[in-house]
PDB file of N, CA and C in Angstrom:
ATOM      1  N   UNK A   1      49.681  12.278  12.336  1.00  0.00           N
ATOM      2  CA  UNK A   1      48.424  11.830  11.735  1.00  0.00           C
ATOM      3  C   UNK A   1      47.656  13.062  11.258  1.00  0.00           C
ATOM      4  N   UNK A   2      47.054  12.778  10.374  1.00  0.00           N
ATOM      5  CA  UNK A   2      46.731  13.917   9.277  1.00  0.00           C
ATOM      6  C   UNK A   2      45.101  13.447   9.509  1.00  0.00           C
ATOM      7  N   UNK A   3      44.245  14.436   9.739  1.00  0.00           N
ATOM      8  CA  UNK A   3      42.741  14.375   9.657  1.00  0.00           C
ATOM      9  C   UNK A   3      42.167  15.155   8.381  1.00  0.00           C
ATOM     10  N   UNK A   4      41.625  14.505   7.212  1.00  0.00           N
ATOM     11  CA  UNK A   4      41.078  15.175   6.130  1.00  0.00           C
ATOM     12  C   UNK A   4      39.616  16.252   6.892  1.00  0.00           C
ATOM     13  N   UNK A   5      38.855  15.738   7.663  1.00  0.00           N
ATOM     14  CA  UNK A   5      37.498  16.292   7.993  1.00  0.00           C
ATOM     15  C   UNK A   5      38.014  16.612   9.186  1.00  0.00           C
ATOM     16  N   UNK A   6      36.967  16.963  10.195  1.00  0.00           N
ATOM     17  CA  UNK A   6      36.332  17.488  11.049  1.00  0.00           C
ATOM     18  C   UNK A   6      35.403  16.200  11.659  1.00  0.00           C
ATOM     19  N   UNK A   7      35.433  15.969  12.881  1.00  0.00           N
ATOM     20  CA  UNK A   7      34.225  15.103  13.174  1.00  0.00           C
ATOM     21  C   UNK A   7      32.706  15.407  12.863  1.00  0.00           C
ATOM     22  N   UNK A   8      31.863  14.578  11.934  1.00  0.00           N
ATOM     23  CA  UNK A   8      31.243  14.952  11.083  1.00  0.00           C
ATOM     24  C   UNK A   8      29.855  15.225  12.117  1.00  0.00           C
ATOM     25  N   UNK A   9      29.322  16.658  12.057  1.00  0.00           N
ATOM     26  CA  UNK A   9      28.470  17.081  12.914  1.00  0.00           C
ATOM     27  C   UNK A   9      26.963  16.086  12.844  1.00  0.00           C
ATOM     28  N   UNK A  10      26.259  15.987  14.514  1.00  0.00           N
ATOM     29  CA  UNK A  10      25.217  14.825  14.337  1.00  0.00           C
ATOM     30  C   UNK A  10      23.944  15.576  13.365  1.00  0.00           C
ATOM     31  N   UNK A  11      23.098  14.387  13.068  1.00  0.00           N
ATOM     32  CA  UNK A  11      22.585  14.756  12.429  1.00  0.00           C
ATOM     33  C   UNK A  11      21.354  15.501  13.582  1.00  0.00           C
ATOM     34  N   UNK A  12      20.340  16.612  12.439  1.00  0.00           N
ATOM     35  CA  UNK A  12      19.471  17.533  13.422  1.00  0.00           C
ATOM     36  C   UNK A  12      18.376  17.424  12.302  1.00  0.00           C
ATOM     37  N   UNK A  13      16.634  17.661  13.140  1.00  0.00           N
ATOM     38  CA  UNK A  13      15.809  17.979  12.997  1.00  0.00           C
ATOM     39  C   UNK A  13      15.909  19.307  12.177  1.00  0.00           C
ATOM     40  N   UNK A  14      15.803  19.520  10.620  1.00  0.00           N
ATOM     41  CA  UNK A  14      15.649  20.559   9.822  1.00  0.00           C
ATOM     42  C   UNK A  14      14.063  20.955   9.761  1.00  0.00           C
ATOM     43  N   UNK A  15      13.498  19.931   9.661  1.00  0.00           N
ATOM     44  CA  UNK A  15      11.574  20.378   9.526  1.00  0.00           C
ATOM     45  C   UNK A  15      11.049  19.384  10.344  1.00  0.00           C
ATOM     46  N   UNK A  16      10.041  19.485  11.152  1.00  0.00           N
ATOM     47  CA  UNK A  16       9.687  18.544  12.259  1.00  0.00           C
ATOM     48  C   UNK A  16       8.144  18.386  11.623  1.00  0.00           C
ATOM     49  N   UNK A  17       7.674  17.146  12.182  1.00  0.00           N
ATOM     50  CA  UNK A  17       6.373  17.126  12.259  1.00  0.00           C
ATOM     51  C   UNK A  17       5.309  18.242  12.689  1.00  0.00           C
ATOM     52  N   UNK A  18       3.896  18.070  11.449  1.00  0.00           N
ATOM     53  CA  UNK A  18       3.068  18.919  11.815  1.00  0.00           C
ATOM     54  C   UNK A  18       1.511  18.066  12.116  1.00  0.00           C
ATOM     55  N   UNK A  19       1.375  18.945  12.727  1.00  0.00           N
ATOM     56  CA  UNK A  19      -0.018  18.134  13.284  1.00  0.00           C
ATOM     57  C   UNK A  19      -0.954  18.544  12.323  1.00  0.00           C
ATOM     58  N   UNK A  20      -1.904  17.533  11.901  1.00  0.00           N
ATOM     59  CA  UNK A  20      -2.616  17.281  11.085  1.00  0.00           C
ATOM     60  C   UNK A  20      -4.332  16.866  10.998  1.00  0.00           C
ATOM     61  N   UNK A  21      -5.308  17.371  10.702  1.00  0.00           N
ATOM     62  CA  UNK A  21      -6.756  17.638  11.050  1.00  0.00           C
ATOM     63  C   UNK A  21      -7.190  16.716   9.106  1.00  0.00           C
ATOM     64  N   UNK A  22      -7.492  15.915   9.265  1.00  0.00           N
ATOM     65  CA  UNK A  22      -8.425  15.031   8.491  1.00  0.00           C
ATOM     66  C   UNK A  22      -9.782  14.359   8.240  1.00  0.00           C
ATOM     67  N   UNK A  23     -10.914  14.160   7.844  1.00  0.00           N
ATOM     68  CA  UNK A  23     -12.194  13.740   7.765  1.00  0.00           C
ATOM     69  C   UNK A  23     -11.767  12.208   7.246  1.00  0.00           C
ATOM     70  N   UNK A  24     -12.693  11.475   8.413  1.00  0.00           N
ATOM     71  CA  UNK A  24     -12.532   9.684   7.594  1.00  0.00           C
ATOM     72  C   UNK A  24     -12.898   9.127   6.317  1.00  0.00           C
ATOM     73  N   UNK A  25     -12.124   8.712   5.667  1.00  0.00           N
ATOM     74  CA  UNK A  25     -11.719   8.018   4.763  1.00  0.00           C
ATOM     75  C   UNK A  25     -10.439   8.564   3.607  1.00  0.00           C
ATOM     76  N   UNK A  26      -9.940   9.859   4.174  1.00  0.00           N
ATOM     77  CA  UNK A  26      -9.336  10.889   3.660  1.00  0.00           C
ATOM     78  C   UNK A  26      -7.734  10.230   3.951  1.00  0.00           C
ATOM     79  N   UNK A  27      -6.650  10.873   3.694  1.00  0.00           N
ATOM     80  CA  UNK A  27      -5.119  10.577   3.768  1.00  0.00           C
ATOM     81  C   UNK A  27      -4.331  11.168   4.730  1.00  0.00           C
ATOM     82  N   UNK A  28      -3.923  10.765   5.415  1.00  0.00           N
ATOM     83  CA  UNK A  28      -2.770  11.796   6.238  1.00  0.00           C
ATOM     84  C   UNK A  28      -1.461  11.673   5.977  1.00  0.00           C
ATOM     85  N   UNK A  29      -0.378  12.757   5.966  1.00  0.00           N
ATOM     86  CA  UNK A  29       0.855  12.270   5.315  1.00  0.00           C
ATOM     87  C   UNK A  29       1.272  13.219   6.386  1.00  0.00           C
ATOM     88  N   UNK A  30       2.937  12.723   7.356  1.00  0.00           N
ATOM     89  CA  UNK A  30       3.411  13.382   7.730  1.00  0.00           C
ATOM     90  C   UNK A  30       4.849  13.382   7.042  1.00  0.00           C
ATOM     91  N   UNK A  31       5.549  14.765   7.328  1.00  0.00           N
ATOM     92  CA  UNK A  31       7.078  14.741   6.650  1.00  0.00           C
ATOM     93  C   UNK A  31       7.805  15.204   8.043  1.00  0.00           C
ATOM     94  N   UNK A  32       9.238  14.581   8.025  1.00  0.00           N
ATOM     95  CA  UNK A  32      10.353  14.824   8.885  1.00  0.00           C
ATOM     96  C   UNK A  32      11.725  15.205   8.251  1.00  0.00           C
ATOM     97  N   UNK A  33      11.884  16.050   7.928  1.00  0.00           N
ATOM     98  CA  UNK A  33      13.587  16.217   7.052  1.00  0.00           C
ATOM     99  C   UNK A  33      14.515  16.557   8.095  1.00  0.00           C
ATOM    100  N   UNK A  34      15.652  15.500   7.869  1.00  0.00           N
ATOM    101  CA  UNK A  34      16.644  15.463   8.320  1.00  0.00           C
ATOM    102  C   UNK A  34      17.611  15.997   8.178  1.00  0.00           C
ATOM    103  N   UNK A  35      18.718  16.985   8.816  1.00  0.00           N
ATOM    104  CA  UNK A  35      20.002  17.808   8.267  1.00  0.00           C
ATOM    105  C   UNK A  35      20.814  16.916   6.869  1.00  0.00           C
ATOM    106  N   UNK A  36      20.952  15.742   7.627  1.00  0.00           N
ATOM    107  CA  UNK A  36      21.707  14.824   6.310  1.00  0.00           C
ATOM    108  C   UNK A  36      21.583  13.265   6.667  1.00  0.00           C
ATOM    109  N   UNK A  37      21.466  12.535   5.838  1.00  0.00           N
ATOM    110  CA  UNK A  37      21.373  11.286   5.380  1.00  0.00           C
ATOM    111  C   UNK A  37      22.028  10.187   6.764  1.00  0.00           C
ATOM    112  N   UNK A  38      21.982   8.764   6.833  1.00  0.00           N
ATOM    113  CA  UNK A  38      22.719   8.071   7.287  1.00  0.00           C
ATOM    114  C   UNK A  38      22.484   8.121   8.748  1.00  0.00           C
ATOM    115  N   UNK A  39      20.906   8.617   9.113  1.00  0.00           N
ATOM    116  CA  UNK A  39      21.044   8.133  10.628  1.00  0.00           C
ATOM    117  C   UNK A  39      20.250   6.956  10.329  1.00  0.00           C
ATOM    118  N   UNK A  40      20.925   6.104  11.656  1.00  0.00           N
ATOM    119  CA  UNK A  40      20.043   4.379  11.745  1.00  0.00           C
ATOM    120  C   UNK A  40      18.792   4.851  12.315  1.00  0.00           C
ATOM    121  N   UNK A  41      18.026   3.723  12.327  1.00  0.00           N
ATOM    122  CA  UNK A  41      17.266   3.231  13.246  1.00  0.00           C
ATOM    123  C   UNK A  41      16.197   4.192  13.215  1.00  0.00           C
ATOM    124  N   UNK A  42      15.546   4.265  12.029  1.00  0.00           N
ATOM    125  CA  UNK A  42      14.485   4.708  11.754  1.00  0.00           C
ATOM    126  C   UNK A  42      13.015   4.434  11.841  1.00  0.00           C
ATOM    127  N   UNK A  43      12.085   4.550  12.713  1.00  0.00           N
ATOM    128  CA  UNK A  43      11.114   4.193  12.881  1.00  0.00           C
ATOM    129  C   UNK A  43       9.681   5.329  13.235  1.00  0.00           C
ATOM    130  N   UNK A  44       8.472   4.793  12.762  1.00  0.00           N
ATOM    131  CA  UNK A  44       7.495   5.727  13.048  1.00  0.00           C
ATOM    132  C   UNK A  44       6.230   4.980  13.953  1.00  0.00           C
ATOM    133  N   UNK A  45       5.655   5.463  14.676  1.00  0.00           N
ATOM    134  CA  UNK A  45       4.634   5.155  15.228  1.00  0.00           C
ATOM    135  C   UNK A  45       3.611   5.993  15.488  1.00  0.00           C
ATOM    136  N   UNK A  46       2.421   5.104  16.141  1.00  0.00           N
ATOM    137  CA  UNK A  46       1.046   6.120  16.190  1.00  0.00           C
ATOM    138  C   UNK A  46       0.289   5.394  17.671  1.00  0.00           C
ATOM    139  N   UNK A  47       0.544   6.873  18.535  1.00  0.00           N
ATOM    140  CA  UNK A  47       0.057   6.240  19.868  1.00  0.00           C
ATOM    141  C   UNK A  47       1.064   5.276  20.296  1.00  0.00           C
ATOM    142  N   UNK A  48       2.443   5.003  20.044  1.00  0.00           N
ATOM    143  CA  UNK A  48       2.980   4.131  20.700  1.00  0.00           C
ATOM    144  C   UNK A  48       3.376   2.628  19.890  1.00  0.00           C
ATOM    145  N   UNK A  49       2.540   2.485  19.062  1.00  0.00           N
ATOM    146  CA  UNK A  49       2.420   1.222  18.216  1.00  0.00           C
ATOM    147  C   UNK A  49       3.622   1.471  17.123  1.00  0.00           C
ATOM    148  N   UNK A  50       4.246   0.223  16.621  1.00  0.00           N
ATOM    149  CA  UNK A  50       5.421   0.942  15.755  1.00  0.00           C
ATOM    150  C   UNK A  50       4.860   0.588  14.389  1.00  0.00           C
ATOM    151  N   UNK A  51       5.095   1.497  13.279  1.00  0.00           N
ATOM    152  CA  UNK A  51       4.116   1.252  12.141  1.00  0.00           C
ATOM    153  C   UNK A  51       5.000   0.545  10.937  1.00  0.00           C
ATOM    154  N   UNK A  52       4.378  -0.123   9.986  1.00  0.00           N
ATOM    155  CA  UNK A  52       5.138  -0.848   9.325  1.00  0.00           C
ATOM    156  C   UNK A  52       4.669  -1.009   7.703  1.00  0.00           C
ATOM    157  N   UNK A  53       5.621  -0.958   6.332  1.00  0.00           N
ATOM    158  CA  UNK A  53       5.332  -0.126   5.747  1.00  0.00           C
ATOM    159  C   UNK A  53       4.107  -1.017   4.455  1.00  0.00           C
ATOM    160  N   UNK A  54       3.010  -0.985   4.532  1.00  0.00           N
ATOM    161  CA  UNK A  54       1.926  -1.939   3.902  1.00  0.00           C
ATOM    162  C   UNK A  54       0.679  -1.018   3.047  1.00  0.00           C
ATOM    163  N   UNK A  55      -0.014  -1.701   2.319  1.00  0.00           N
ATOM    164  CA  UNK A  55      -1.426  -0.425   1.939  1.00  0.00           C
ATOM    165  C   UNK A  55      -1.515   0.503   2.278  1.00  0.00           C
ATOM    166  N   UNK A  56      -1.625   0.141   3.713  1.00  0.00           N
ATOM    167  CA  UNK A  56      -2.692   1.556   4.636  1.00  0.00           C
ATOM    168  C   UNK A  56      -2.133   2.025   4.784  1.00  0.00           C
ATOM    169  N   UNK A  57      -0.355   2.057   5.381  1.00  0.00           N
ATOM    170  CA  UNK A  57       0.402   2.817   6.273  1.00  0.00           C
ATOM    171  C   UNK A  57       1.416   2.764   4.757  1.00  0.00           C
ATOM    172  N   UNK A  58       2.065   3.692   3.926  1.00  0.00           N
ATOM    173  CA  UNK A  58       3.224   4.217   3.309  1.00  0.00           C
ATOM    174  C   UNK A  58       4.035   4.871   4.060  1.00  0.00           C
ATOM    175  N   UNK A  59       5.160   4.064   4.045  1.00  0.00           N
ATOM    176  CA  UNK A  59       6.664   4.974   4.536  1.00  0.00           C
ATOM    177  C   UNK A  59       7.748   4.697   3.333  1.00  0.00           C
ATOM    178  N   UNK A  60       7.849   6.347   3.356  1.00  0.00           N
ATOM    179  CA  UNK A  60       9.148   6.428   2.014  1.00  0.00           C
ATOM    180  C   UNK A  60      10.094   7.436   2.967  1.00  0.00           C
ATOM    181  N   UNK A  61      11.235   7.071   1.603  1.00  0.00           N
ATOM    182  CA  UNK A  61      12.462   8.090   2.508  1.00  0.00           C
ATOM    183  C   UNK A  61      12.856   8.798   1.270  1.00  0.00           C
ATOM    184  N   UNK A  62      13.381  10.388   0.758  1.00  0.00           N
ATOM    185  CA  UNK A  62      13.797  10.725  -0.359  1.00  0.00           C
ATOM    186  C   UNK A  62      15.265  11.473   0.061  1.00  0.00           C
ATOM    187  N   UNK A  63      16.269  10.771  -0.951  1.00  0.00           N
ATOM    188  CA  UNK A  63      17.719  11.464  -0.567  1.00  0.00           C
ATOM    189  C   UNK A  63      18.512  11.096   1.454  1.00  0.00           C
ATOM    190  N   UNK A  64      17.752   9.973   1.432  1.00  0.00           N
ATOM    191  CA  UNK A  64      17.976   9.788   2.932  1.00  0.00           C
ATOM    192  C   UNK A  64      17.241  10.420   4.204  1.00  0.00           C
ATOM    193  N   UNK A  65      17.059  11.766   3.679  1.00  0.00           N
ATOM    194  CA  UNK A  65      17.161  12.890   4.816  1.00  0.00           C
ATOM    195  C   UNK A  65      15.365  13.206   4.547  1.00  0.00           C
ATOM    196  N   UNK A  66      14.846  13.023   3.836  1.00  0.00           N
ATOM    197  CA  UNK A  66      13.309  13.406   3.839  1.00  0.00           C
ATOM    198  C   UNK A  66      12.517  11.965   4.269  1.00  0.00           C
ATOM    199  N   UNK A  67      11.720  11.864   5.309  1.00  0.00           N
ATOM    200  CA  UNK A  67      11.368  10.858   5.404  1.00  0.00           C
ATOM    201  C   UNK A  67       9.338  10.894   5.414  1.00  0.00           C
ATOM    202  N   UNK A  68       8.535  10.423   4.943  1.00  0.00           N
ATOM    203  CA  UNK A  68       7.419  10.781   4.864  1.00  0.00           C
ATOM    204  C   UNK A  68       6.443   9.396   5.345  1.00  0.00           C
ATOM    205  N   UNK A  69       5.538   9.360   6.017  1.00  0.00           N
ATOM    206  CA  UNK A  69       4.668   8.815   6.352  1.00  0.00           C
ATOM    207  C   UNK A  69       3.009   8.934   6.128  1.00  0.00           C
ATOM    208  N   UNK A  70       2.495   8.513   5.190  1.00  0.00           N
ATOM    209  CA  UNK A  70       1.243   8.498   4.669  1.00  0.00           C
ATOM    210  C   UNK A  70       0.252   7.150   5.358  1.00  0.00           C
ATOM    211  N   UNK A  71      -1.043   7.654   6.078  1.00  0.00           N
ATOM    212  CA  UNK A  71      -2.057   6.855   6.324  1.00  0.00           C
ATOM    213  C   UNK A  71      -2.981   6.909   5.597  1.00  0.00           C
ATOM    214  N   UNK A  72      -3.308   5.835   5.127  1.00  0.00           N
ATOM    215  CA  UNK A  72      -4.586   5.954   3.948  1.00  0.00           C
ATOM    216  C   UNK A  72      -5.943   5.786   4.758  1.00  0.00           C
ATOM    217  N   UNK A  73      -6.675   5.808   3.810  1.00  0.00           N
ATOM    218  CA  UNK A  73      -8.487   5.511   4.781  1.00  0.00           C
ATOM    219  C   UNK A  73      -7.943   5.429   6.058  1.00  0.00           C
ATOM    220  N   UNK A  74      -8.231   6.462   6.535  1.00  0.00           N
ATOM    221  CA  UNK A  74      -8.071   6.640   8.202  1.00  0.00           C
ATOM    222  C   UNK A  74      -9.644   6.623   8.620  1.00  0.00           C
ATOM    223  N   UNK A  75      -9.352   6.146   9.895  1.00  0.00           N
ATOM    224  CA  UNK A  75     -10.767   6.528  10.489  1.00  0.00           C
ATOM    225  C   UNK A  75     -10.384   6.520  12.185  1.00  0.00           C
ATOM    226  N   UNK A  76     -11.745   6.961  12.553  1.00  0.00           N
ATOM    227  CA  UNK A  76     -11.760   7.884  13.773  1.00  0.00           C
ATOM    228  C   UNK A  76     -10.493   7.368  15.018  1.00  0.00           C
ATOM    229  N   UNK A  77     -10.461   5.745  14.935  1.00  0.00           N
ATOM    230  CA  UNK A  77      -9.866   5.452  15.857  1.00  0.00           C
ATOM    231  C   UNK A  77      -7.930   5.426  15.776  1.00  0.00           C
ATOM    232  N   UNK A  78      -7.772   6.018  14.771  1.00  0.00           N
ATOM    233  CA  UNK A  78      -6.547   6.473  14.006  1.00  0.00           C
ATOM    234  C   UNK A  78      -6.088   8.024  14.788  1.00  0.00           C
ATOM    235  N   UNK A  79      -7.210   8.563  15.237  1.00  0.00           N
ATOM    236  CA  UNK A  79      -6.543   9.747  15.859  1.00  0.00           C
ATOM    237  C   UNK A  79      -5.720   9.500  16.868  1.00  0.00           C
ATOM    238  N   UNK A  80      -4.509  10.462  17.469  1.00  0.00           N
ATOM    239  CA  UNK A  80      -4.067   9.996  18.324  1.00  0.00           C
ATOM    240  C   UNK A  80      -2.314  11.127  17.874  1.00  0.00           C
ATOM    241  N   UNK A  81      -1.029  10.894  18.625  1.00  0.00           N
ATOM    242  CA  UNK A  81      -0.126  10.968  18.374  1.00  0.00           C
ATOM    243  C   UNK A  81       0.738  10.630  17.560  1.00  0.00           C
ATOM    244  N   UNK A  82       1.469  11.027  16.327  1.00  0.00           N
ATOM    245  CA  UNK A  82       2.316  10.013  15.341  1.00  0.00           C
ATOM    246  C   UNK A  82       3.600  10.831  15.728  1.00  0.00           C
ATOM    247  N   UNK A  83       4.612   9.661  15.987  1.00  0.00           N
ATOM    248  CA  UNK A  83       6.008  10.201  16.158  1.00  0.00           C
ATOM    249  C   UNK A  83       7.164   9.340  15.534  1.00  0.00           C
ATOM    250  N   UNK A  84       7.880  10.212  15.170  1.00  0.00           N
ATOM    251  CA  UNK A  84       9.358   9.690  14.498  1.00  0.00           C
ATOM    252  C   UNK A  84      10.521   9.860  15.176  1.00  0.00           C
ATOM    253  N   UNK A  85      11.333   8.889  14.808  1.00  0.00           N
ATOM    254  CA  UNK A  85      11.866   8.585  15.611  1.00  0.00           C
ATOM    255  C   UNK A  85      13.295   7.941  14.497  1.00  0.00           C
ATOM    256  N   UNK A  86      14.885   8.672  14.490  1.00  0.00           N
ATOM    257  CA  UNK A  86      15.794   8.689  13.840  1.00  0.00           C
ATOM    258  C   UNK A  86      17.245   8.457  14.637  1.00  0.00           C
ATOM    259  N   UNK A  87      17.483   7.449  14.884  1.00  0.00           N
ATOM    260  CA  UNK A  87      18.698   7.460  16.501  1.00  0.00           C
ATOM    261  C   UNK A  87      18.233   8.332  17.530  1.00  0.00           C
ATOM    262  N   UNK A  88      18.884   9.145  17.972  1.00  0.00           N
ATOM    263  CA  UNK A  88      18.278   9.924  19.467  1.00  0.00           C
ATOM    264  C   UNK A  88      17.161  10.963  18.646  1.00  0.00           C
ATOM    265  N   UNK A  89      16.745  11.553  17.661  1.00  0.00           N
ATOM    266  CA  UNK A  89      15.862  12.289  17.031  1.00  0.00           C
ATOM    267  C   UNK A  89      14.416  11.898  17.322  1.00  0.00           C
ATOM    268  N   UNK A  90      13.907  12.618  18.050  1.00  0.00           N
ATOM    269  CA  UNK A  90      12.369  12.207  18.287  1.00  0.00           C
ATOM    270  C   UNK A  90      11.590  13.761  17.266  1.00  0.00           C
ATOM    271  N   UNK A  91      10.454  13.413  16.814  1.00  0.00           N
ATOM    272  CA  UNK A  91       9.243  14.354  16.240  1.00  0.00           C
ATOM    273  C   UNK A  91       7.996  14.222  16.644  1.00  0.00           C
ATOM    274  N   UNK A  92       7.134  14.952  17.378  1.00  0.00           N
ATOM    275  CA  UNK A  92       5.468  14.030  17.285  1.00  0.00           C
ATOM    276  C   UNK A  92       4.598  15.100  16.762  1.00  0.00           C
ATOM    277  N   UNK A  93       3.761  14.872  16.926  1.00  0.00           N
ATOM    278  CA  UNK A  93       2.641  15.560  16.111  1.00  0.00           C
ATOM    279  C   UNK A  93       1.265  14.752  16.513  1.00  0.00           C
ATOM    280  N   UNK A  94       0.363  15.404  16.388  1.00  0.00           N
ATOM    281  CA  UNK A  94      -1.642  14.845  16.919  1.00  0.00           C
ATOM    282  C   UNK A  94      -1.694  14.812  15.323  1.00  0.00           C
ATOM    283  N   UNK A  95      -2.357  13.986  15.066  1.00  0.00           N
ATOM    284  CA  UNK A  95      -3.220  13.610  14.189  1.00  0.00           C
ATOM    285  C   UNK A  95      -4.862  13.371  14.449  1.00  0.00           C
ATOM    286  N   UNK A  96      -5.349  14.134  14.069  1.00  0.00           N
ATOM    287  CA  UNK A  96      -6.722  14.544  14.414  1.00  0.00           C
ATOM    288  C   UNK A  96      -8.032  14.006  13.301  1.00  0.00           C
ATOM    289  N   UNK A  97      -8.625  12.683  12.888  1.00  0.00           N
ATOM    290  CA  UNK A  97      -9.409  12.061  12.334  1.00  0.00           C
ATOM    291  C   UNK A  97     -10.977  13.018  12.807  1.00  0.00           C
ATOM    292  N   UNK A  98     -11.716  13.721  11.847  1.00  0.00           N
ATOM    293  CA  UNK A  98     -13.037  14.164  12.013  1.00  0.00           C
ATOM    294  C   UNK A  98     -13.814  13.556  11.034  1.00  0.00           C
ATOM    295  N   UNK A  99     -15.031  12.644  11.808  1.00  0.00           N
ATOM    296  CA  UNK A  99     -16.042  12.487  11.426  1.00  0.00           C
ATOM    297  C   UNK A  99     -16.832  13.224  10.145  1.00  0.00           C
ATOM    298  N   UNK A 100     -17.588  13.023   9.490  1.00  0.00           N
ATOM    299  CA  UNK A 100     -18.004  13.516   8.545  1.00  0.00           C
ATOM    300  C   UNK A 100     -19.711  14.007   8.888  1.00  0.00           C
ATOM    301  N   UNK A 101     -19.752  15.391   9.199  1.00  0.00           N
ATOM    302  CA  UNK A 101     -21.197  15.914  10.260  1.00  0.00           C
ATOM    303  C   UNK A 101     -21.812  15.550   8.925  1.00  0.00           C
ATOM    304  N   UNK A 102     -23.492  15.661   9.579  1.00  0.00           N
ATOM    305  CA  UNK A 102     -24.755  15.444   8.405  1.00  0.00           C
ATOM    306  C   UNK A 102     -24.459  16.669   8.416  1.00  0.00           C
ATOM    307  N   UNK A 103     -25.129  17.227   6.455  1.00  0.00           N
ATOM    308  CA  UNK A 103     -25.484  18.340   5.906  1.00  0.00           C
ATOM    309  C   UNK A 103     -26.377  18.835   7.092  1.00  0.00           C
ATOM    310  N   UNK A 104     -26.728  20.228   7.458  1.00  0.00           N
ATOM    311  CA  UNK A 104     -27.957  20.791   7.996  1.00  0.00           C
ATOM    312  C   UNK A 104     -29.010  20.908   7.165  1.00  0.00           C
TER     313      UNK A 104
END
């Protein structure tokens, strides 16, 4: 028996989540790039909650392996932890919602 490949190496965390500092009503976008394409079971959440892809919350994927998560009009109670999550691949990151101080 003749093997053309190599058992094809798993996929790995190339760029991980960054934590992110925003004022309410502003956008937050996180990115996760993946070594390569074709892992299942892709999912993102915030604080635990699993997010799903509508107005407020955008989830895109580019070339498989780039996966991006955008919160629109955020507000304060939006701060918290956002993590991804790609078969065994975990990412998290704080997402940090600031109030908008009065001028002095």
């Amino acid at each position: 028996l003749l093997l053309c490949h190599a058992e094809e190496a798993a996929a790995v965390i190339v760029s991980g989540l960054r934590s992110t500092d925003v004022f309410v009503g502003e956008s937050a976008t996180f990115t996760c790039e993946l070594s390569h394409p074709g892992v299942k079971n892709v999912q993102w959440w915030l604080d635990g909650t699993p997010l799903h892809n509508n107005l407020v919350t955008e989830i895109s994927e580019q070339d498989g392996r780039i996966h991006t998560l955008t919160l629109n009009d955020v507000a304060c109670h939006d701060s918290g932890t956002v993590t991804f999550r790609a078969g065994p691949l975990i990412s998290s990151a704080k997402l940090l919602v600031k109030g908008i101080s009065p001028l002095a």
